[in-house]
Protein backbone atom coordinates (compact mmCIF):
# COMPACT_ATOMS: atom_id res chain seq x y z
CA UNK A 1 345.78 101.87 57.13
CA UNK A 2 342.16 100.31 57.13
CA UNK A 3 339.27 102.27 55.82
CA UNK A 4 336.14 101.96 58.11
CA UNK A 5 333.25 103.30 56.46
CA UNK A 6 330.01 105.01 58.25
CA UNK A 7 326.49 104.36 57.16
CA UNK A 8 324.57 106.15 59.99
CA UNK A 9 325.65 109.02 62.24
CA UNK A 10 327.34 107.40 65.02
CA UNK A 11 328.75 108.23 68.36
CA UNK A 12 332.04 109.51 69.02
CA UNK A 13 332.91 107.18 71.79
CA UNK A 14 333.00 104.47 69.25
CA UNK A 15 334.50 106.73 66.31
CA UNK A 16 337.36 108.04 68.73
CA UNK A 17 338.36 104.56 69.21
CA UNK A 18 339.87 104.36 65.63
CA UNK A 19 343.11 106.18 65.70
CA UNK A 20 344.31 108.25 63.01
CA UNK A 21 347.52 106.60 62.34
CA UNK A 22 345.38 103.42 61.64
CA UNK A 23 342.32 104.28 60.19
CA UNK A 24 340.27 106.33 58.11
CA UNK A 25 336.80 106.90 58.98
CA UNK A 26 334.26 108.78 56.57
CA UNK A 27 330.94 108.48 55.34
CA UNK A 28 332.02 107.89 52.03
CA UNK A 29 335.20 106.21 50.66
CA UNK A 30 336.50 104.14 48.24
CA UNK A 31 337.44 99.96 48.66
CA UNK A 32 336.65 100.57 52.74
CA UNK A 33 338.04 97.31 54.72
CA UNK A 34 334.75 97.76 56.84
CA UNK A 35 331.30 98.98 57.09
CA UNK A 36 329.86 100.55 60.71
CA UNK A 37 326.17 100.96 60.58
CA UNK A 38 323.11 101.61 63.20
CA UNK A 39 319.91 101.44 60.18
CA UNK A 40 320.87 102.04 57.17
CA UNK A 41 319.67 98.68 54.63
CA UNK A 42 322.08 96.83 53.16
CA UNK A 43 319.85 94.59 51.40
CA UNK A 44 319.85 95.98 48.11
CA UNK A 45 323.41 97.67 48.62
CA UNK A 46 326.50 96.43 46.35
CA UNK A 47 328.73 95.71 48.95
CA UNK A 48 332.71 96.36 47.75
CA UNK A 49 334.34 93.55 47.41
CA UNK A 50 337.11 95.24 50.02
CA UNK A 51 334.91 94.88 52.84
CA UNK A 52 336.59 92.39 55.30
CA UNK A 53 333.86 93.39 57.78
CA UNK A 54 330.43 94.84 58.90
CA UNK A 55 329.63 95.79 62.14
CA UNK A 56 325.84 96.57 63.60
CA UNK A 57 325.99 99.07 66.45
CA UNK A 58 322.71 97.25 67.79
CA UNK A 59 321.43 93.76 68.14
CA UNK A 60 319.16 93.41 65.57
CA UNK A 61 320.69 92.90 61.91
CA UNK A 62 317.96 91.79 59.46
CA UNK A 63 319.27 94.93 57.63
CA UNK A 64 322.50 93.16 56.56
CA UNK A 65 322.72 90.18 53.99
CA UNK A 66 324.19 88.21 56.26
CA UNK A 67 323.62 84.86 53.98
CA UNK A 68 325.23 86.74 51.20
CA UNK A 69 327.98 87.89 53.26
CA UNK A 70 328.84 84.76 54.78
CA UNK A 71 329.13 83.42 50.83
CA UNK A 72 332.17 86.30 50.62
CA UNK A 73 333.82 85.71 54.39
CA UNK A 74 332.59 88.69 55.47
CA UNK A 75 332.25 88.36 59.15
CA UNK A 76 329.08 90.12 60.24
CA UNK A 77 329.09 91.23 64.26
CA UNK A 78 325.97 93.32 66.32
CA UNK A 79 326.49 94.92 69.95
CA UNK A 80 323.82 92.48 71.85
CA UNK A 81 323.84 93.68 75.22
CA UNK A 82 324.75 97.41 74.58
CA UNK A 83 321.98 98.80 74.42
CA UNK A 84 319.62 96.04 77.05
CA UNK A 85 319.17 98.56 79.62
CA UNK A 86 317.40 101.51 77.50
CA UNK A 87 315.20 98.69 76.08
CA UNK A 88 314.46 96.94 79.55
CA UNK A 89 313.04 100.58 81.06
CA UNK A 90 311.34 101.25 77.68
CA UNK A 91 309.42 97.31 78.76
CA UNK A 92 308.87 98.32 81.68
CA UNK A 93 307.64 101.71 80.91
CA UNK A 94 305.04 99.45 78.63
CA UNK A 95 304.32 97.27 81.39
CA UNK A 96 302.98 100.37 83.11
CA UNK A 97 301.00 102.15 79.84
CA UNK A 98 299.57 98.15 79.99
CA UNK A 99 297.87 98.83 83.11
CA UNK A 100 296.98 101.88 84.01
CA UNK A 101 295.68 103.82 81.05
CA UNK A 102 297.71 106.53 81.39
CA UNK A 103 297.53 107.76 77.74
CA UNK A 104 294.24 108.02 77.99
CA UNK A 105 293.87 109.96 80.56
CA UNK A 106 296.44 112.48 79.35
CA UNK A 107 294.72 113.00 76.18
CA UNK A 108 291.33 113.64 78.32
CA UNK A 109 292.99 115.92 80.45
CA UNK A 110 294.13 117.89 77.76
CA UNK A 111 291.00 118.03 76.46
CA UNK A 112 289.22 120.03 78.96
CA UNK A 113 292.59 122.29 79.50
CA UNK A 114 289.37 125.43 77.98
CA UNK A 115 287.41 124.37 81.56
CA UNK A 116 289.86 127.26 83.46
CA UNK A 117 288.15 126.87 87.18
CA UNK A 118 286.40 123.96 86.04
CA UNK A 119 289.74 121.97 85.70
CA UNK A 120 290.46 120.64 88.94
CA UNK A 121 287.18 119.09 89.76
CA UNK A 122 286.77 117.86 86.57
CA UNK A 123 290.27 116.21 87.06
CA UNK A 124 288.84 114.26 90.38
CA UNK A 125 285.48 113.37 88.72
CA UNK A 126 286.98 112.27 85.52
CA UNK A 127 289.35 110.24 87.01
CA UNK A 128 288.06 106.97 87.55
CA UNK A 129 287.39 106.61 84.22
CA UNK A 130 291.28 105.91 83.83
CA UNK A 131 291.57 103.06 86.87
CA UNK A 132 293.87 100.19 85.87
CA UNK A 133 295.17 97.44 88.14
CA UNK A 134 298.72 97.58 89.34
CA UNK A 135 301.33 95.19 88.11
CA UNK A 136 302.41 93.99 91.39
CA UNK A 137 301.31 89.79 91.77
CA UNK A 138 300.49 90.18 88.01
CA UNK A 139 302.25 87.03 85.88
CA UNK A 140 304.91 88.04 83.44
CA UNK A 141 305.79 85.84 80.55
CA UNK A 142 309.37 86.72 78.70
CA UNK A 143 309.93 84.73 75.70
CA UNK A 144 313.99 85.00 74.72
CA UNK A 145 316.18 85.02 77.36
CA UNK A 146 318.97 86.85 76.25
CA UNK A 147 320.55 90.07 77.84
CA UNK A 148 317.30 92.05 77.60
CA UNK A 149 314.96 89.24 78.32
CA UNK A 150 316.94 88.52 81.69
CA UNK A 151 317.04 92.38 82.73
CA UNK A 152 313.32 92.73 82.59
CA UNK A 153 312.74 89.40 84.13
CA UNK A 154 315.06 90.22 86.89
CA UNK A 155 313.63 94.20 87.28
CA UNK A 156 309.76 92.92 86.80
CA UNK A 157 310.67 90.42 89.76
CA UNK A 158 312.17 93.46 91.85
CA UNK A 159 308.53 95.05 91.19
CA UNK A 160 306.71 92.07 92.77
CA UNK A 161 305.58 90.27 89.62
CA UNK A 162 305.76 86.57 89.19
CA UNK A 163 307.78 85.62 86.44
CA UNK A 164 307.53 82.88 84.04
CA UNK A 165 310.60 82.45 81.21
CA UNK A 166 310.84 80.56 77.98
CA UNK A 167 313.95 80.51 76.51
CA UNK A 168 315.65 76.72 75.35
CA UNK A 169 318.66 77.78 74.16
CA UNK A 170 319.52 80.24 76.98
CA UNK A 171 322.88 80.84 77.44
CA UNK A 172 325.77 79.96 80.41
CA UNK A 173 326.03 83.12 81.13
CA UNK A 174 322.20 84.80 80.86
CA UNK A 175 320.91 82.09 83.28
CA UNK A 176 324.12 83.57 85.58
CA UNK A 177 322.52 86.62 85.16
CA UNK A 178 318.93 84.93 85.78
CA UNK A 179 317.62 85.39 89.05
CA UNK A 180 316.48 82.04 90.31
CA UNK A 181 312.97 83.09 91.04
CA UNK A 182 312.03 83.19 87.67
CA UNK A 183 309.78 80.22 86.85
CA UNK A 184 311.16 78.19 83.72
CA UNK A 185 308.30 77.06 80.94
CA UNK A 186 309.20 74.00 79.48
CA UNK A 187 307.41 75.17 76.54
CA UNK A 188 305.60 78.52 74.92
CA UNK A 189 302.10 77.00 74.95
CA UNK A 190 302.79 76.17 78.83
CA UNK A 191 303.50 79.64 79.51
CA UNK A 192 300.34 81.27 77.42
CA UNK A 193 297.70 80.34 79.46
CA UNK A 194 299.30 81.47 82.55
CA UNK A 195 300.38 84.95 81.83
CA UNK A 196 298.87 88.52 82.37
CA UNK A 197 301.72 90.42 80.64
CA UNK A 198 303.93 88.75 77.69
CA UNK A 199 307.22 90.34 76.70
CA UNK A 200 308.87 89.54 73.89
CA UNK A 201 312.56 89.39 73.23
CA UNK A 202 313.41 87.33 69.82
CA UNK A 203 315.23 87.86 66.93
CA UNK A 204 313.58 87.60 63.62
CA UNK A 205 314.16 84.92 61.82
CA UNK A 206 312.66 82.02 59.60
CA UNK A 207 312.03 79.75 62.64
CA UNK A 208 310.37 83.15 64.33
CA UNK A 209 308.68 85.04 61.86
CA UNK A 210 305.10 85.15 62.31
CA UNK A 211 305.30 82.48 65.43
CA UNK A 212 302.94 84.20 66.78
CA UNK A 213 299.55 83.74 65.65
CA UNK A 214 295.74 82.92 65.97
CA UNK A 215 296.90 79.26 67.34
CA UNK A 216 298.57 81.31 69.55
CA UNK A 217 296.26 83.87 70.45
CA UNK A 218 294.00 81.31 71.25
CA UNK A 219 296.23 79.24 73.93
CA UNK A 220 296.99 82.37 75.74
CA UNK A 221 295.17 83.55 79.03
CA UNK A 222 292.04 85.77 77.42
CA UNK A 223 292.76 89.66 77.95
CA UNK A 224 296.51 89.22 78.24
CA UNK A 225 298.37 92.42 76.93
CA UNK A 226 301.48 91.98 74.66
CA UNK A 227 304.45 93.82 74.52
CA UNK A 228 306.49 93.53 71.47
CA UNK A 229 309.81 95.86 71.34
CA UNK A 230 312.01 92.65 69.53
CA UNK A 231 310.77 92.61 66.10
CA UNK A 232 307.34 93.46 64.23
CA UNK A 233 308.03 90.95 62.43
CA UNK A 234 307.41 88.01 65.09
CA UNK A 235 303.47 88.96 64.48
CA UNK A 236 300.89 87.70 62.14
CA UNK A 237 299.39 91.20 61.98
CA UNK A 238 296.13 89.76 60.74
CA UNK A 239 295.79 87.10 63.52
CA UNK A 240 296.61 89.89 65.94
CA UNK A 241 293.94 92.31 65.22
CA UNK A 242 291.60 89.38 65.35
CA UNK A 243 292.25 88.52 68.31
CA UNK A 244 292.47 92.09 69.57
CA UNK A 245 288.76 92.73 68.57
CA UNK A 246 287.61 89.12 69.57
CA UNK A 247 289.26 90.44 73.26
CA UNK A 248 291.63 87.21 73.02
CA UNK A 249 294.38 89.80 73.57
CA UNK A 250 293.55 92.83 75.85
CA UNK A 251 296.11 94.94 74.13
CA UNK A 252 299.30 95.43 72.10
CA UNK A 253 302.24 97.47 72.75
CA UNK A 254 304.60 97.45 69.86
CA UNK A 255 307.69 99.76 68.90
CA UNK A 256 307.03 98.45 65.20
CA UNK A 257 303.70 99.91 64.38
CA UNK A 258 302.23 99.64 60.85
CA UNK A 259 299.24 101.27 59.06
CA UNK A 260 296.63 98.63 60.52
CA UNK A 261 298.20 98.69 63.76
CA UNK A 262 297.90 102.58 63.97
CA UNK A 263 294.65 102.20 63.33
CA UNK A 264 293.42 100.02 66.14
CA UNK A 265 292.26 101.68 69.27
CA UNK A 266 294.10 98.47 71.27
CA UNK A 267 297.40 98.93 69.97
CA UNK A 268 300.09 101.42 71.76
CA UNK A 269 302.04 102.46 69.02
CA UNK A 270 305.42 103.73 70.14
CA UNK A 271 307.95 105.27 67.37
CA UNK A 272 310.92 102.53 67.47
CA UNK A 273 312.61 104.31 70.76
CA UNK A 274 313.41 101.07 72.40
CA UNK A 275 317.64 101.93 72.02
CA UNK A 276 316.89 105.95 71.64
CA UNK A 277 319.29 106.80 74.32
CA UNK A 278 322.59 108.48 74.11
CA UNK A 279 324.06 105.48 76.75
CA UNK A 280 322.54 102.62 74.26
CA UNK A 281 323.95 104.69 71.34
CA UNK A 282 327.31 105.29 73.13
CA UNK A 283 327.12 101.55 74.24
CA UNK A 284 326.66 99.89 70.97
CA UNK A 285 328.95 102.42 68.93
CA UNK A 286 331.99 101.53 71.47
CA UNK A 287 331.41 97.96 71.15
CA UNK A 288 330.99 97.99 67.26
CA UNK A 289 334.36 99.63 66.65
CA UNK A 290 336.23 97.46 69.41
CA UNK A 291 334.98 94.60 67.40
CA UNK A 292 335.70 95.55 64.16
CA UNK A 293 339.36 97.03 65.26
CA UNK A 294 339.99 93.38 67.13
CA UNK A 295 339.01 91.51 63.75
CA UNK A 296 341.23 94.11 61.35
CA UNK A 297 344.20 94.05 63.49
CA UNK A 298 344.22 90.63 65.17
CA UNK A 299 341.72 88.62 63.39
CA UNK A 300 339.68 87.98 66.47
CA UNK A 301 335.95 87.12 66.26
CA UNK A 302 333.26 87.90 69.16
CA UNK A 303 329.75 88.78 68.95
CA UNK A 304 329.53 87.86 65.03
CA UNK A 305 325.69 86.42 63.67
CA UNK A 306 327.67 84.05 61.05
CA UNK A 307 331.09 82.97 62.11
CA UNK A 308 332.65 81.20 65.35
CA UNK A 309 334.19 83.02 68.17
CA UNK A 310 337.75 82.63 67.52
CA UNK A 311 340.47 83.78 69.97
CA UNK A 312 344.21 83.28 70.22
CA UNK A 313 346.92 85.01 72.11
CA UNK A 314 349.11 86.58 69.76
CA UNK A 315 352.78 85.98 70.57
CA UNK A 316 354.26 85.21 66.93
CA UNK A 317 355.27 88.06 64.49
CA UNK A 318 352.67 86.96 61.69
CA UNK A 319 349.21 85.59 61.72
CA UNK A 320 347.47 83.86 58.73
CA UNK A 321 343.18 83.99 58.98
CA UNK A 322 341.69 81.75 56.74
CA UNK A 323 337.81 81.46 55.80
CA UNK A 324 336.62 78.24 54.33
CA UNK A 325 333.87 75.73 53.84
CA UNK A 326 333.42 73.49 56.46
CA UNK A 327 334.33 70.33 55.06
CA UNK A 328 337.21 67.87 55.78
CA UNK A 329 340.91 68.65 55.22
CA UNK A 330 340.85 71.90 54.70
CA UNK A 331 343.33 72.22 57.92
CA UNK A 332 345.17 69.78 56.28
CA UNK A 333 345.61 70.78 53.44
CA UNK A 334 346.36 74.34 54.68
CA UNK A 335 349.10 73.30 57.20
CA UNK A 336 350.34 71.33 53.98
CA UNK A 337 351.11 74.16 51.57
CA UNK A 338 352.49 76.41 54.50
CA UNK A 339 355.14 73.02 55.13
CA UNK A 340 355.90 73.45 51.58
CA UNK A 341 356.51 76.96 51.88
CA UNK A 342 358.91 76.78 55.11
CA UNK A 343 357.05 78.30 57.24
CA UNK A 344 356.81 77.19 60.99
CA UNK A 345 353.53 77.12 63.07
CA UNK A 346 353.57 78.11 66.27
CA UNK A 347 349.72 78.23 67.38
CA UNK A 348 346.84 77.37 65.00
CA UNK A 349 342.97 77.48 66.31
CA UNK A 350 339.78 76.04 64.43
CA UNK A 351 336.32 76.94 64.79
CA UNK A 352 333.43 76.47 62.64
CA UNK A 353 329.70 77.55 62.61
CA UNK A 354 327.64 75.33 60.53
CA UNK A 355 328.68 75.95 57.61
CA UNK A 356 331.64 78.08 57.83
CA UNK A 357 334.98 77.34 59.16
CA UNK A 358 337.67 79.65 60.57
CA UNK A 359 341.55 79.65 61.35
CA UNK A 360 343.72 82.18 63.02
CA UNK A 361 346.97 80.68 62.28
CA UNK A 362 350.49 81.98 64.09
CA UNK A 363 353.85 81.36 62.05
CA UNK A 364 357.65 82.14 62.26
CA UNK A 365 357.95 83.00 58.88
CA UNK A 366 356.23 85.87 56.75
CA UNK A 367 354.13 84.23 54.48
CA UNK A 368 354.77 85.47 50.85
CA UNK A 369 352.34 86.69 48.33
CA UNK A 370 352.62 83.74 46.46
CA UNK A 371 351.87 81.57 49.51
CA UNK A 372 348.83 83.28 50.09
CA UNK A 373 347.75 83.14 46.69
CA UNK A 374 348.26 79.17 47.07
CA UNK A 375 345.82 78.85 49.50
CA UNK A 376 343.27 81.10 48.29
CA UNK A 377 342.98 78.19 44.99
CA UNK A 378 342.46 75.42 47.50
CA UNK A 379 338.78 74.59 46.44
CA UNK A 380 336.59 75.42 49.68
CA UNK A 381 338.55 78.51 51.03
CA UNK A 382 336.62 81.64 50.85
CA UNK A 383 339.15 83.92 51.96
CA UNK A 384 342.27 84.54 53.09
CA UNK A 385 344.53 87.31 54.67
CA UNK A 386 347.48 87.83 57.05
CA UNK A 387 347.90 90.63 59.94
């Protein structure tokens, strides 16, 4: 029985996928095989040396050690794609609060809500203190072109915007999803000075933190407005509010706010709601424990942030996974002490991922305790089970 271990409250439709005669699912427990989290921080969590697996019901995971996990062959997997569509409207709700000042003219109605008979004149007089442009012929620029960054390019085209996209590692199957319409930048500073609206839709990372700041502030098209529901992170808050006050940037729309950002009268400060929907959280909780229950059963890998997708029909009796550096003969060397052994191969795959190598290996034979404890001393392997 495998011991899957919750760190957040998460939805049933994922929970009800692990069935009771295989797994135990609680909060807390002792040696759990995996972890299933939505938020909670791992960083600074002593993760038991059981844990085979972790599993991020959402697409952002900077709140998982992956480097240190990776180091222990712990695969690490999110649910990118789950929750796209409650993001995309929550963009395109922005896109809208962008424009048209429609916060603002809430907050004034409600401020004259004492006027009784007053009210609706007031209303039509007031109103055209609230006038924004519509979006329609406006220029969008989406930076990331992954499952969210193609919906909103796709639904901002629908709404008669042009659409410019940087993206150069966009997937086969996004730019199958990408409407052809959509203009490609060949690169970010290309796009900057051309846009009305950018969205962005990155994960944070070395290569992205902070990217953007006052050198990019000052290449894009003066009184742009940014939306940012990817990562806070991506900003050089500083450079922002300068830029913001200079009127470089027209405004900011962020579901990461901060203390200075709250502050600023050209921010839009939105609590982090961009997958606060019960299909996102139904979405992502389904695909978390289908992932996690593919990996502890079969060994299967999809959707992981630090090892290779690995896939093999399993039509042998016993499987052998196998973690290890990526280096040479370690499939070799592998197939070597399993010879020894007796044991047959029938199917054997190899993937790696930088650094990391993986092998879902199909035998004959059952291999022994002894066997497995052989392989597990072959300098470079980092772990090893059967299933």
């Amino acid at each position: 029985m495998f011991k899957i271990q919750t760190m957040n409250k998460i939805s049933p439709v994922g929970l009800n996928l692990f069935t009771r005669d295989n797994y135990e699912v609680a909060s807390e427990l002792p040696n759990p095989d995996a972890i299933l989290v939505r938020s909670a921080d791992l960083n600074k969590m002593e993760i038991p040396a059981s844990v085979k697996a972790i599993a991020r019901a959402g697409a952002g995971y900077n709140n998982i050690p992956v480097a240190q996990c990776t180091e222990k062959g712990i695969v690490v997997f999110n649910t990118p794609g789950a929750n796209a569509n409650a993001v995309k409207e929550l963009v395109i709700t922005s896109l809208l609060l962008a424009s048209r000042n429609i916060i603002g003219g809430i907050e004034w109605a409600k401020s004259i809500a004492d006027k009784a008979d007053e009210v609706p004149d007031l209303i039509e007089k007031g109103k055209s203190k609230f006038e924004g442009p519509e979006i329609r012929g406006k220029t969008l620029g989406v930076v990331g072109m992954g499952a969210i960054g193609v919906m909103v390019a796709n639904d901002a085209l629908a709404l008669g915007m042009n659409v410019i996209g940087y993206d150069p590692f966009i997937s086969v199957e996004a730019a199958w999803n990408l409407s052809r319409n959509v203009t490609r930048a060949e690169t970010l500073e290309s796009m900057l000075g051309k846009v009305d609206y950018l969205t962005l839709h990155l994960p944070l990372g070395e290569q992205t933190k902070g990217m953007f700041d006052a050198d990019k502030f000052k290449a894009i098209k003066p009184g742009a407005k940014i939306i940012n529901l990817a990562r806070g992170g991506l900003m050089r808050d500083a450079d922002l509010l300068a830029a913001l006050n200079e009127g470089k940037v027209g405004l900011y729309i962020t579901d990461f706010p901060n203390a200075e950002l709250l502050k600023c009268d050209k921010v839009i400060s939105i609590p982090h709601l961009g997958a606060s929907t019960p299909e996102a959280e139904e979405n992502c909780a389904e695909m978390a424990a289908k992932q996690l229950i593919n990996y502890l059963e079969y060994g299967e890998i999809v959707n992981s942030v630090n090892f290779p997708k690995s896939h093999l029909e399993k039509n042998s009796p016993h499987r052998l996974l196998v973690a290890n550096k990526n280096i040479p003969n370690m499939v070799g060397q592998i197939t070597t002490i399993l010879a020894e052994g007796n044991i047959n191969i029938t199917e054997l795959v190899n993937h790696h991922r930088d650094d990391i190598a993986y092998n879902i290996i199909d035998t004959e034979q059952e291999i022994t305790p002894a066997l497995l404890e052989k392989i597990q001393t072959v300098d470079g392997i980092i772990r090893v089970r059967t299933v």
